[in-house]
C-alpha atoms as a PDB file:
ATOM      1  CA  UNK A   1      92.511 283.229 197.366  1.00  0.00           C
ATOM      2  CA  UNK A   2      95.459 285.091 195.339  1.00  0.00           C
ATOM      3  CA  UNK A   3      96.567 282.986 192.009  1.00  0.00           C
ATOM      4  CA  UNK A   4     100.269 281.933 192.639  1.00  0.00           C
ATOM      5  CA  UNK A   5     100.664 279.439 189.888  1.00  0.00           C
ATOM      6  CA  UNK A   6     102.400 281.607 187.631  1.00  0.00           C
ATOM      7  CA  UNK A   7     104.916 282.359 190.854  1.00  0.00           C
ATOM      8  CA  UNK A   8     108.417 280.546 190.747  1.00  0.00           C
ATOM      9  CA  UNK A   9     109.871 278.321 194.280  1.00  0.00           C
ATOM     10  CA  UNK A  10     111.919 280.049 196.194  1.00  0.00           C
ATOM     11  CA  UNK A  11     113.471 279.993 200.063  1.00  0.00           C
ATOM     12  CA  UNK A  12     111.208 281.980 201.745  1.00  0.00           C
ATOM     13  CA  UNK A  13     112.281 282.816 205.598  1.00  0.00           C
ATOM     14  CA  UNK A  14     110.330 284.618 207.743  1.00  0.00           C
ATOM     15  CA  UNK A  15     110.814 285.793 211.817  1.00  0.00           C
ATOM     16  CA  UNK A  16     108.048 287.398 213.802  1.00  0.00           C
ATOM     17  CA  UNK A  17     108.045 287.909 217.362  1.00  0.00           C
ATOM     18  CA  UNK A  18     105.785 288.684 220.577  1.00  0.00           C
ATOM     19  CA  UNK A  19     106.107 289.750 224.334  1.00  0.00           C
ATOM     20  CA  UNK A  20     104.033 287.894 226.872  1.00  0.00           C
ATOM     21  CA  UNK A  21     104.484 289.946 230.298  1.00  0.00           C
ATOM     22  CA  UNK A  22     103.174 288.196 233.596  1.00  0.00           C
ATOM     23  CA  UNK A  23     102.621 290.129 237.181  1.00  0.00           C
ATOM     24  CA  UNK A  24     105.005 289.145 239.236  1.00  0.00           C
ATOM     25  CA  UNK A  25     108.116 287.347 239.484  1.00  0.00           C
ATOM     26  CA  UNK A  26     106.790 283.910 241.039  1.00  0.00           C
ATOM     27  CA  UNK A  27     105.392 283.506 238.129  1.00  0.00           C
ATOM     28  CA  UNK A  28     108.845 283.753 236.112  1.00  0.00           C
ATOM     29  CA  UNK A  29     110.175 281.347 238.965  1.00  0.00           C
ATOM     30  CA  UNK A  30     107.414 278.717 238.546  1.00  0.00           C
ATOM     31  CA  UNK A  31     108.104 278.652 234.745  1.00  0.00           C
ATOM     32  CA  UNK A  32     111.973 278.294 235.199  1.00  0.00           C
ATOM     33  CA  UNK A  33     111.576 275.737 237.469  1.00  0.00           C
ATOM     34  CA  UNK A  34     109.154 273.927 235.845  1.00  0.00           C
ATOM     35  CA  UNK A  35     106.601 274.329 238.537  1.00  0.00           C
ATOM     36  CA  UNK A  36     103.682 275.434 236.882  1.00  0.00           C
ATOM     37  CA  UNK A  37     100.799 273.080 237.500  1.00  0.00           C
ATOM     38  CA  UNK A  38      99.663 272.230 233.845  1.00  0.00           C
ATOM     39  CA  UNK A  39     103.203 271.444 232.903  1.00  0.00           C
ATOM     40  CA  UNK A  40     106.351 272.332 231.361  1.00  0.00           C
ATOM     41  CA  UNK A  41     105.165 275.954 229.910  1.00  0.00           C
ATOM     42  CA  UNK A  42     108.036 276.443 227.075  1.00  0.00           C
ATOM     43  CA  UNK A  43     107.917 272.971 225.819  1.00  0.00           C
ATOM     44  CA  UNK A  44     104.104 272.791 225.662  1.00  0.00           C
ATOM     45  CA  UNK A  45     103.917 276.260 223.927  1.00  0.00           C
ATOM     46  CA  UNK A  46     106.893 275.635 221.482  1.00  0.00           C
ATOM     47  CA  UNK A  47     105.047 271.917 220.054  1.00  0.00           C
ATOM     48  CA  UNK A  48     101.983 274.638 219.567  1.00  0.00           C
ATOM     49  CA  UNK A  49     103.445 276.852 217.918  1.00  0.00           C
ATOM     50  CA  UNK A  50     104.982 274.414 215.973  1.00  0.00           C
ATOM     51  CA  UNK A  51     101.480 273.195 215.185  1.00  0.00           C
ATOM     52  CA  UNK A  52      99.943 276.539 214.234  1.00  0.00           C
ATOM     53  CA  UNK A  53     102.919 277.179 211.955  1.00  0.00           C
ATOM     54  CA  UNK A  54     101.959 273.975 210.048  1.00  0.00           C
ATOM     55  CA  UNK A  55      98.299 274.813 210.089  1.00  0.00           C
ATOM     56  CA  UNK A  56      97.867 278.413 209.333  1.00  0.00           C
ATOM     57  CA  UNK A  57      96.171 277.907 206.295  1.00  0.00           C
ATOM     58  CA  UNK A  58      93.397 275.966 208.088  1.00  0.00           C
ATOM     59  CA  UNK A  59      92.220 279.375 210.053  1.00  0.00           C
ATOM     60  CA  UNK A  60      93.366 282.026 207.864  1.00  0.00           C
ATOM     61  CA  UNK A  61      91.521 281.704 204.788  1.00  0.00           C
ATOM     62  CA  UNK A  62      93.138 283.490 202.063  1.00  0.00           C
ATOM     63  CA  UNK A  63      96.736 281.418 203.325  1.00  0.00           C
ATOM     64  CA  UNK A  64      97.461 279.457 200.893  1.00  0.00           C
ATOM     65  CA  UNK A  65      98.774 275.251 202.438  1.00  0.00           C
ATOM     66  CA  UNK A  66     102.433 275.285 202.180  1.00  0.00           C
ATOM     67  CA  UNK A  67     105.441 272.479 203.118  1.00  0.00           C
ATOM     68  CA  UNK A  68     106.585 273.902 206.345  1.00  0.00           C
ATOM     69  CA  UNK A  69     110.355 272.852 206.120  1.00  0.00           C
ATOM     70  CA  UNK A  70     111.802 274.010 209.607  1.00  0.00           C
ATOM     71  CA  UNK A  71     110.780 276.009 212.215  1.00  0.00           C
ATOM     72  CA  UNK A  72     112.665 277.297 215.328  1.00  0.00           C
ATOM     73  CA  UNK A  73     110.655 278.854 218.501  1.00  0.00           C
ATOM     74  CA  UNK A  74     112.802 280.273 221.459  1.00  0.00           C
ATOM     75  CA  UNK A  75     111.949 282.195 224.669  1.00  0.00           C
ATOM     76  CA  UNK A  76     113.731 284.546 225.882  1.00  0.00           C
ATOM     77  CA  UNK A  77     113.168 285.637 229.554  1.00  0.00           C
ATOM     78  CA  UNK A  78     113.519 289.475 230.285  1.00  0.00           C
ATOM     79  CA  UNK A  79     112.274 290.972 233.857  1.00  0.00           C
ATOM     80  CA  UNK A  80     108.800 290.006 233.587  1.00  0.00           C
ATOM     81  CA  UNK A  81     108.292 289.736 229.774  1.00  0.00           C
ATOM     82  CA  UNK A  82     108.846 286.630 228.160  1.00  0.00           C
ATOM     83  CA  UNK A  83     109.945 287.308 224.054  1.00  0.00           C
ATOM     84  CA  UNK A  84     108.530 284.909 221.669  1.00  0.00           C
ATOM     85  CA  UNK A  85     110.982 284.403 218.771  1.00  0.00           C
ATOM     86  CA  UNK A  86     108.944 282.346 215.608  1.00  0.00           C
ATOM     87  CA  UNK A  87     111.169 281.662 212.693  1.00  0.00           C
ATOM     88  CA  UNK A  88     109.707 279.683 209.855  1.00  0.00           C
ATOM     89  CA  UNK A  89     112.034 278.664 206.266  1.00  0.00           C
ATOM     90  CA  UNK A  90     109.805 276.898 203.342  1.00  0.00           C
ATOM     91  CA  UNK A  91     111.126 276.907 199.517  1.00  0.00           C
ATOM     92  CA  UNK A  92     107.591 277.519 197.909  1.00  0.00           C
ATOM     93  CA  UNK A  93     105.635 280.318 195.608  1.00  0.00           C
ATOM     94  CA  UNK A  94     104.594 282.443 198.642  1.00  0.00           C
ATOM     95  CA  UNK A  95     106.082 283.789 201.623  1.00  0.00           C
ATOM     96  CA  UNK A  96     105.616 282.790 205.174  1.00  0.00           C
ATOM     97  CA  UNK A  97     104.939 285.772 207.295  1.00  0.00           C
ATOM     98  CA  UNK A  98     101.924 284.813 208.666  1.00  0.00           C
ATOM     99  CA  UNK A  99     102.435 281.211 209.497  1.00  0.00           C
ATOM    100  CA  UNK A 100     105.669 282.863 211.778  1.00  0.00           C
ATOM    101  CA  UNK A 101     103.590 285.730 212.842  1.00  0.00           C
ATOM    102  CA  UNK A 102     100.075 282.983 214.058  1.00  0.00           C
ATOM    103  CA  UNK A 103     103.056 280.535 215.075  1.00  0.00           C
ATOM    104  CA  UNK A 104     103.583 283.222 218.005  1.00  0.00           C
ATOM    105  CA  UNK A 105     100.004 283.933 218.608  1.00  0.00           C
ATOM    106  CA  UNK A 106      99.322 280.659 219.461  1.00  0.00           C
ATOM    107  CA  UNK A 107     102.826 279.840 221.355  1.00  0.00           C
ATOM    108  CA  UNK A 108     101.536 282.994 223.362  1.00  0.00           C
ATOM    109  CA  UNK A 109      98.087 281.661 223.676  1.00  0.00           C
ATOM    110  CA  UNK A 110      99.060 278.636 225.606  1.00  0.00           C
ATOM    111  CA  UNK A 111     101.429 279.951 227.815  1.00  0.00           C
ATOM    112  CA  UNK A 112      98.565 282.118 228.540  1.00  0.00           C
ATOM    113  CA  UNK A 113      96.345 278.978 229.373  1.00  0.00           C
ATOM    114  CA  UNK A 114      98.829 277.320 230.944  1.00  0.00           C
ATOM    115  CA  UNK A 115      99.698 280.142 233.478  1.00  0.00           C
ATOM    116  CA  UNK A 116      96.370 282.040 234.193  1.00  0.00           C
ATOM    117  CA  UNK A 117      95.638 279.458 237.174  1.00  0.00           C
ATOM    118  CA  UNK A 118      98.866 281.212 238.624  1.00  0.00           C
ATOM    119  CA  UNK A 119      98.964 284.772 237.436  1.00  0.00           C
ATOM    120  CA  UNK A 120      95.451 286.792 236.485  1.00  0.00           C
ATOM    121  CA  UNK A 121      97.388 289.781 235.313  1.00  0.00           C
ATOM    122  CA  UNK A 122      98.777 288.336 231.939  1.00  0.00           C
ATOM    123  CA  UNK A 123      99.478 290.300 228.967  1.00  0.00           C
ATOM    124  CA  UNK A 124     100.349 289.239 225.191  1.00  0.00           C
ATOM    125  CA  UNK A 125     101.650 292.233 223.036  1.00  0.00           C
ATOM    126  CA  UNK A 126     103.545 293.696 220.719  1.00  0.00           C
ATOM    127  CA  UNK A 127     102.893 290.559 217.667  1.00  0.00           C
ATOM    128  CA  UNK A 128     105.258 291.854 214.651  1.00  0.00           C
ATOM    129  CA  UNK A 129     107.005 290.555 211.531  1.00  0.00           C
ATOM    130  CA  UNK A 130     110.730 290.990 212.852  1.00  0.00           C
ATOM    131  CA  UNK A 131     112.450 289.864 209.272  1.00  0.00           C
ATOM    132  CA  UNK A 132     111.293 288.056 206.210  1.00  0.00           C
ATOM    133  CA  UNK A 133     113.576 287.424 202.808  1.00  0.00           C
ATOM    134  CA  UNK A 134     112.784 285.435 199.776  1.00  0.00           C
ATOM    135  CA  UNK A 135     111.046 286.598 196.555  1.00  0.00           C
ATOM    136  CA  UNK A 136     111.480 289.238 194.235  1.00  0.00           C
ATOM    137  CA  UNK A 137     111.630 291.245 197.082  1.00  0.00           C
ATOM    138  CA  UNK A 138     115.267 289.867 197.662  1.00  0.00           C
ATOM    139  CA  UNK A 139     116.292 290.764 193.793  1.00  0.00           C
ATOM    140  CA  UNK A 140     115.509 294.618 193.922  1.00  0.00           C
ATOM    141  CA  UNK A 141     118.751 295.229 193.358  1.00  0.00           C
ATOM    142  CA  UNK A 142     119.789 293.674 189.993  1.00  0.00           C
ATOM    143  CA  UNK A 143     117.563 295.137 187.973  1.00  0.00           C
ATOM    144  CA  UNK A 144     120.170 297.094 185.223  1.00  0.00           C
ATOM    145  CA  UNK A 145     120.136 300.738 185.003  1.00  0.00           C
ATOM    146  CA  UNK A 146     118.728 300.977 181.607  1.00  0.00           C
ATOM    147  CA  UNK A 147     118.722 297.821 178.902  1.00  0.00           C
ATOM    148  CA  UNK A 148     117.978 298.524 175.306  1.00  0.00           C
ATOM    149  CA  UNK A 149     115.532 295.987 174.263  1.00  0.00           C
ATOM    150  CA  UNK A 150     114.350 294.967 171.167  1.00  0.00           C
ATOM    151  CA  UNK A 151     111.460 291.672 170.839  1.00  0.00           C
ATOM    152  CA  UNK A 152     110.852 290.124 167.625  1.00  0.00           C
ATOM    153  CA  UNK A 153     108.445 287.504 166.151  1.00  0.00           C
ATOM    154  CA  UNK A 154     109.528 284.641 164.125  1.00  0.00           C
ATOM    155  CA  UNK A 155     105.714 283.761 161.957  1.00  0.00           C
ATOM    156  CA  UNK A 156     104.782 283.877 158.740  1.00  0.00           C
ATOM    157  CA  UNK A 157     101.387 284.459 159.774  1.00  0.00           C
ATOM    158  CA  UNK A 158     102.169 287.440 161.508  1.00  0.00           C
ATOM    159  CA  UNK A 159     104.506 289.200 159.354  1.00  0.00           C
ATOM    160  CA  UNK A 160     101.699 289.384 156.423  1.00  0.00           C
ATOM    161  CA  UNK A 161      99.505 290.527 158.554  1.00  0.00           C
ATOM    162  CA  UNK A 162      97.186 287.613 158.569  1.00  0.00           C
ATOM    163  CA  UNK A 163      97.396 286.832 162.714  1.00  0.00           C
ATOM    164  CA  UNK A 164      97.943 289.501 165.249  1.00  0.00           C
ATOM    165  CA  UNK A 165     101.049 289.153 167.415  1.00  0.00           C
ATOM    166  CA  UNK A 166      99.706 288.355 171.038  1.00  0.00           C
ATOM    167  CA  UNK A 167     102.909 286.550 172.152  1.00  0.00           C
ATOM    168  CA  UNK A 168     105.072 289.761 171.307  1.00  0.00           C
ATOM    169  CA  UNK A 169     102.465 291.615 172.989  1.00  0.00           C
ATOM    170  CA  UNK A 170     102.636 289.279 176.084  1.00  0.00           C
ATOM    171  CA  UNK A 171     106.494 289.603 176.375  1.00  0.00           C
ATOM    172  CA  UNK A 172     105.872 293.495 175.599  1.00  0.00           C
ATOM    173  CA  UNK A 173     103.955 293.431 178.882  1.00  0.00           C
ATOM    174  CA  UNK A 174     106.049 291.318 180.940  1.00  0.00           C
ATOM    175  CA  UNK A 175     108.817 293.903 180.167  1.00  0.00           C
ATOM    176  CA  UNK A 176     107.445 296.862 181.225  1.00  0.00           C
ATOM    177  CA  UNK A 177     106.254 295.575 183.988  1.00  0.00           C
ATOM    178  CA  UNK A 178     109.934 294.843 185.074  1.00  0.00           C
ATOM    179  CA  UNK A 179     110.504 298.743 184.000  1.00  0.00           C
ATOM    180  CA  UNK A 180     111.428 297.814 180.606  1.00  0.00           C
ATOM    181  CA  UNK A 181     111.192 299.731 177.515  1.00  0.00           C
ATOM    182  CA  UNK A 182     111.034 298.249 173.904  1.00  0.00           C
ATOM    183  CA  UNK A 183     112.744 300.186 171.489  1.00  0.00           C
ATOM    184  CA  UNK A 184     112.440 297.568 168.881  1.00  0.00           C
ATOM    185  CA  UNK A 185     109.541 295.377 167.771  1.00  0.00           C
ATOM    186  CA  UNK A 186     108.760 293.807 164.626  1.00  0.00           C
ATOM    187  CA  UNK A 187     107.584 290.808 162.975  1.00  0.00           C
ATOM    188  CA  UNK A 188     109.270 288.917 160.610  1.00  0.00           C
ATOM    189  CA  UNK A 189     109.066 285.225 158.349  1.00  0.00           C
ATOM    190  CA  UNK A 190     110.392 282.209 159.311  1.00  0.00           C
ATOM    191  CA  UNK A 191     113.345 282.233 157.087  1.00  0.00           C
ATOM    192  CA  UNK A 192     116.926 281.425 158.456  1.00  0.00           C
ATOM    193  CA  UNK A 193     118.562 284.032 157.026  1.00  0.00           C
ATOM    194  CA  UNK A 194     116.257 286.803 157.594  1.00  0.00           C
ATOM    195  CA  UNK A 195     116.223 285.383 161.154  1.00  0.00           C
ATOM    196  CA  UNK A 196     120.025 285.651 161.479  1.00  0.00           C
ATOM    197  CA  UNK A 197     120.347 289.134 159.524  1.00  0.00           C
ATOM    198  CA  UNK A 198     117.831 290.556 161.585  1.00  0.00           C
ATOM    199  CA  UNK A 199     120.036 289.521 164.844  1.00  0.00           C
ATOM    200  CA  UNK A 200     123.294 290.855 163.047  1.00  0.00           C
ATOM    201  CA  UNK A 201     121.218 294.227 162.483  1.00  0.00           C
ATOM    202  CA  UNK A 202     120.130 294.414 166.202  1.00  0.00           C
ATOM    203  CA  UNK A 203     123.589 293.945 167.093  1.00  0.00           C
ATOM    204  CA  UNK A 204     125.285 296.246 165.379  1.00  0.00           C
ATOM    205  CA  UNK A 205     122.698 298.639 166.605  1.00  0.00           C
ATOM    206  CA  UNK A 206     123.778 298.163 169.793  1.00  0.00           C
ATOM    207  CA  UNK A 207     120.354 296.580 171.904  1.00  0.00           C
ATOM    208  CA  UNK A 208     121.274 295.087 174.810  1.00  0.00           C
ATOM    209  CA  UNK A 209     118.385 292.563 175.631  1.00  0.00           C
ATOM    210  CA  UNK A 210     117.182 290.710 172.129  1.00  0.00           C
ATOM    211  CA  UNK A 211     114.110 288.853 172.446  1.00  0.00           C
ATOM    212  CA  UNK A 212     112.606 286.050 169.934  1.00  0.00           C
ATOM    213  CA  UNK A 213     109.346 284.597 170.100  1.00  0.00           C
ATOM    214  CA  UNK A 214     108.661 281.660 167.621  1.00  0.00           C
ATOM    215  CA  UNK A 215     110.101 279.301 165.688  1.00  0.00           C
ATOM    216  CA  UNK A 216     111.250 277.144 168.674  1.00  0.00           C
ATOM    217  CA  UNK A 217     109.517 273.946 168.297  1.00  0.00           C
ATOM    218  CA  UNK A 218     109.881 270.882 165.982  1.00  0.00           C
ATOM    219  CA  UNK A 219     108.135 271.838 162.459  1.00  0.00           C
ATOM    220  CA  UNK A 220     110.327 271.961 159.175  1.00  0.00           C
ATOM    221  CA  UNK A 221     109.550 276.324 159.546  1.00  0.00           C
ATOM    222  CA  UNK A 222     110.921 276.236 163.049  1.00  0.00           C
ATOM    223  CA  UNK A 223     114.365 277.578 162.740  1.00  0.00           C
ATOM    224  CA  UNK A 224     114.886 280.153 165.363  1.00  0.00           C
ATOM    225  CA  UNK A 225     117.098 278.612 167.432  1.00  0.00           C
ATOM    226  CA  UNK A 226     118.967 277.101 164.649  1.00  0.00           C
ATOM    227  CA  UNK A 227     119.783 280.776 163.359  1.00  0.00           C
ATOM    228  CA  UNK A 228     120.583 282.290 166.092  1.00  0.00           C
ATOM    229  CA  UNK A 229     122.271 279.384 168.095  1.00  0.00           C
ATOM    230  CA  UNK A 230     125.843 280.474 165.483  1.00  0.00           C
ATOM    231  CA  UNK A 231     126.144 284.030 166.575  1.00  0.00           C
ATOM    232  CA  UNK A 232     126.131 283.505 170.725  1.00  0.00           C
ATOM    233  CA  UNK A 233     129.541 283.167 171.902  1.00  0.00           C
ATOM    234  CA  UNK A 234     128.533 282.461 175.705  1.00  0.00           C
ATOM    235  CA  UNK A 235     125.781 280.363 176.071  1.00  0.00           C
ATOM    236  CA  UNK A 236     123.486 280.667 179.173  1.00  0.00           C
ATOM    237  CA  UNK A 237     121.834 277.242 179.162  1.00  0.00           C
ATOM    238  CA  UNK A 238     120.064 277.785 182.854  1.00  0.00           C
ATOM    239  CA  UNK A 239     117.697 280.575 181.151  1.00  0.00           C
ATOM    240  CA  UNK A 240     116.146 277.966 179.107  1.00  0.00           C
ATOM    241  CA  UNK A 241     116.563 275.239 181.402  1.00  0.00           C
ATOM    242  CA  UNK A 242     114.630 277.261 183.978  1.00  0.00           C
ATOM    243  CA  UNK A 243     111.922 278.152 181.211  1.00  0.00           C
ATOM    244  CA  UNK A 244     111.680 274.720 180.211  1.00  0.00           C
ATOM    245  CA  UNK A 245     111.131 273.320 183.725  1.00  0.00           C
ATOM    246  CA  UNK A 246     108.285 275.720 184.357  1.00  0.00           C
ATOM    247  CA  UNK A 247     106.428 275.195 181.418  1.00  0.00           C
ATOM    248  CA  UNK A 248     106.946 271.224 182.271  1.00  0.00           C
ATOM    249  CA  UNK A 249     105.256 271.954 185.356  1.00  0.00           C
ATOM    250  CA  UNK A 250     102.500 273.255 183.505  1.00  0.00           C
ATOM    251  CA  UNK A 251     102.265 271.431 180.386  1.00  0.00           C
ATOM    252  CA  UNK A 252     103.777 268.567 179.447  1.00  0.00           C
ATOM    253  CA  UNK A 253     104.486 269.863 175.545  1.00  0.00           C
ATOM    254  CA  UNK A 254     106.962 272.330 176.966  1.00  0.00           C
ATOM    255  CA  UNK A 255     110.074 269.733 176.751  1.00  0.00           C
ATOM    256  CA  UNK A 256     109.627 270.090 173.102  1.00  0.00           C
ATOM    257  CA  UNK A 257     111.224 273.809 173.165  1.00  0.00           C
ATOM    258  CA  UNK A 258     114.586 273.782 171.629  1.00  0.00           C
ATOM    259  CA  UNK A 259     114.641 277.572 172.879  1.00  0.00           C
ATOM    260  CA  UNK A 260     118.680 278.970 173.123  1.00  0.00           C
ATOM    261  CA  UNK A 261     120.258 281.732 175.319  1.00  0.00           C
ATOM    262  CA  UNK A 262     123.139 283.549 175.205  1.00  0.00           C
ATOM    263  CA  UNK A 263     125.684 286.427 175.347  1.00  0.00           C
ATOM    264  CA  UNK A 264     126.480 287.811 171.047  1.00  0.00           C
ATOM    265  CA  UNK A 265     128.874 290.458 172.283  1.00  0.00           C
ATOM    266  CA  UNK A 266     127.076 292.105 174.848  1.00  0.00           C
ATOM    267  CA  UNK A 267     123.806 291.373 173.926  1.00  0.00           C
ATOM    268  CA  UNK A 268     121.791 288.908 175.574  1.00  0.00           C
ATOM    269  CA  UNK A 269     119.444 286.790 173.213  1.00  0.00           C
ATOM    270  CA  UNK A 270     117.138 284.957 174.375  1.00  0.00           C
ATOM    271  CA  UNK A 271     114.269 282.833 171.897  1.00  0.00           C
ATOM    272  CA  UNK A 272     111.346 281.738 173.290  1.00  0.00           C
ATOM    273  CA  UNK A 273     107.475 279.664 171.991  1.00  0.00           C
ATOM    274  CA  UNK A 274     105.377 281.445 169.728  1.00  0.00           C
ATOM    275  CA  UNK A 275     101.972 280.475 171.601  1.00  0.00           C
ATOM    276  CA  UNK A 276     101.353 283.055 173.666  1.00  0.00           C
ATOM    277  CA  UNK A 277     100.594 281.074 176.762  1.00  0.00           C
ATOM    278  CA  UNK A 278     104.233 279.672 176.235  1.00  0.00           C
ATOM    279  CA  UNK A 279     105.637 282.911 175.829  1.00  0.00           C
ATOM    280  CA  UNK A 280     103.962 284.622 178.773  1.00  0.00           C
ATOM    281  CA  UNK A 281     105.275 281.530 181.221  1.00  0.00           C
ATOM    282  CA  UNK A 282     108.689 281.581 179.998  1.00  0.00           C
ATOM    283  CA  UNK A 283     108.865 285.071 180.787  1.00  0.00           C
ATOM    284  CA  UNK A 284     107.347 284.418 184.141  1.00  0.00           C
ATOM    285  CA  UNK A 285     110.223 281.793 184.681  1.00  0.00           C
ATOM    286  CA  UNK A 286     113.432 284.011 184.165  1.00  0.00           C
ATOM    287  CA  UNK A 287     112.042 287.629 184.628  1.00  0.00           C
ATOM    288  CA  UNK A 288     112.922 289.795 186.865  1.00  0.00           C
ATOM    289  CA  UNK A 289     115.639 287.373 187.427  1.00  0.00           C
ATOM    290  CA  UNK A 290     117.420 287.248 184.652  1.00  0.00           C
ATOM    291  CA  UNK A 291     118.368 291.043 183.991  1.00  0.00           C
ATOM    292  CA  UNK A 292     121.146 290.055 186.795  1.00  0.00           C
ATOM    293  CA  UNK A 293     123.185 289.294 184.141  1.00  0.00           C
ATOM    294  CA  UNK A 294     123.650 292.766 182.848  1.00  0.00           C
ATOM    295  CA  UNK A 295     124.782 294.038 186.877  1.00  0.00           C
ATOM    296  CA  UNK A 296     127.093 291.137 186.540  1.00  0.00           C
ATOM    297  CA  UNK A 297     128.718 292.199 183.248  1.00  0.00           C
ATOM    298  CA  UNK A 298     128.438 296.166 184.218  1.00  0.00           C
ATOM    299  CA  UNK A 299     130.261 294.787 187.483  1.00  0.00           C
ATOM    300  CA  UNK A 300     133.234 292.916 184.872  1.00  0.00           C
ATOM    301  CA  UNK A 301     133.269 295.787 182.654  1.00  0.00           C
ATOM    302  CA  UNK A 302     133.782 298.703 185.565  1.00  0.00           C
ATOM    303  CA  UNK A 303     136.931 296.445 187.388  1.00  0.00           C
END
């Protein structure tokens, strides 16, 4: 089964669809009038289909279990094809293609059952993902043009050379895979002022996207947030927020982040943990999501 834990919730939607196409048009009749001998075919299929929606994961076994949320099945009558309409909504870490696409399969199935002791000549076809939105799929579209990125990392340790810097390398990676390039990475003590003068410098050099990692917990050396919280002049409090609440899923330590984002001209800065593992799930939390901010700002700038 595919790891999702490091996925984020999101509505997921998903509509698939299917033609069942009987042999003759007493057949249609009987199931408009509600004549068929095993019952009413369209509400016995839809409280199937239903059913299978809920408990896909049970016969498809790389589908991961899933809250179900709502679910809508229609039929729609045309000549002597029946279309099988399966829409399925969930807010989770995967999508839900497949529970709308066996949610048919089975609505089909028992109209099948229901009608062979009527009609021998019955067909199911044509079983295909109609529409599906949710993911980072949906969010194609706000990744910037081109961001000049710089990440630095707040630790003594590091800057002498004495540790190697795997969260900067973690954040490093997350970037590029979101088509990222760092232009700027270094390592650097925990010292307020070099902190701050090292943001001033970026700034003036005109990076777009300024990442810290370190210095965002409770220790007397921690002062990351403290040095850079003076120089934003637009705070973004959801970016940490979000960060925050996905680590909390995780671990329970990550409330103790004091992590700050926010808009220094038009940079944004963002400061996030110096463990790696905290690093790599904050970035998992707000990437690719956050580089909307810069199509927002290029949309300000350009009206």
């Amino acid at each position: 089964m595919v790891n999702i834990t490091h996925k984020s919730f999101t509505l997921r939607q998903a509509i698939a669809v299917g033609i069942l196409t009987v042999s003759k048009q007493e057949t249609i009749d009987a199931i408009v009038n509600r004549k068929v001998p095993k019952g009413d075919v369209f509400e016995f299929s839809r409280a199937a289909g239903l059913l299978a929606c809920k408990k896909t994961y049970e016969v498809i076994p790389d589908c991961h279990p899933l809250p179900v949320e709502y679910t809508a099945i229609t039929h729609e009558i045309s000549g002597l094809s029946i279309i099988i309409r399966v829409e399925v909504h969930t807010v989770y870490k995967t999508g839900v293609e497949v529970e709308a696409m066996h949610g048919v399969a089975v609505t089909a199935l028992t109209m099948y059952d229901m009608l062979k002791p009527i009609d021998d000549s019955i067909e199911i076809s044509s079983i295909k993902l109609e529409k599906k939105k949710g993911g980072k799929s949906d969010i194609k579209y706000a990744y910037p043009d081109s961001v000049k990125v710089a990440v630095i990392t707040c630790s003594d340790s590091v800057s002498k050379g004495l540790n190697e810097d795997k969260s900067g390398e973690v954040i490093v990676k997350r970037l590029e895979k979101h088509k990222l390039k760092v232009e700027c990475r270094e390592a650097i003590p925990d010292e307020f002022d070099g902190i701050q003068n090292k943001a001033k410098q970026l700034l003036a050099d005109g990076f777009q996207l300024i990442i810290f990692t370190g210095g965002t917990g409770l220790s007397p050396r921690d002062v990351t947030p403290d040095a850079i919280r003076p120089l934003i002049e637009r705070d973004v409090p959801g970016v940490m927020e979000a960060a925050r609440n996905y680590g909390q899923q995780r671990t329970p330590y990550a409330m103790l982040s004091r992590g700050v984002a926010g808009f220094a001209g038009e940079a944004l800065m963002i400061t996030l943990p110096g463990s790696p593992r905290g690093a790599e799930e904050s970035m998992d939390a707000v990437f690719p999501y956050i580089l909307h901010v810069f199509r927002v700002r290029e949309g300000v700038r350009h009206n």
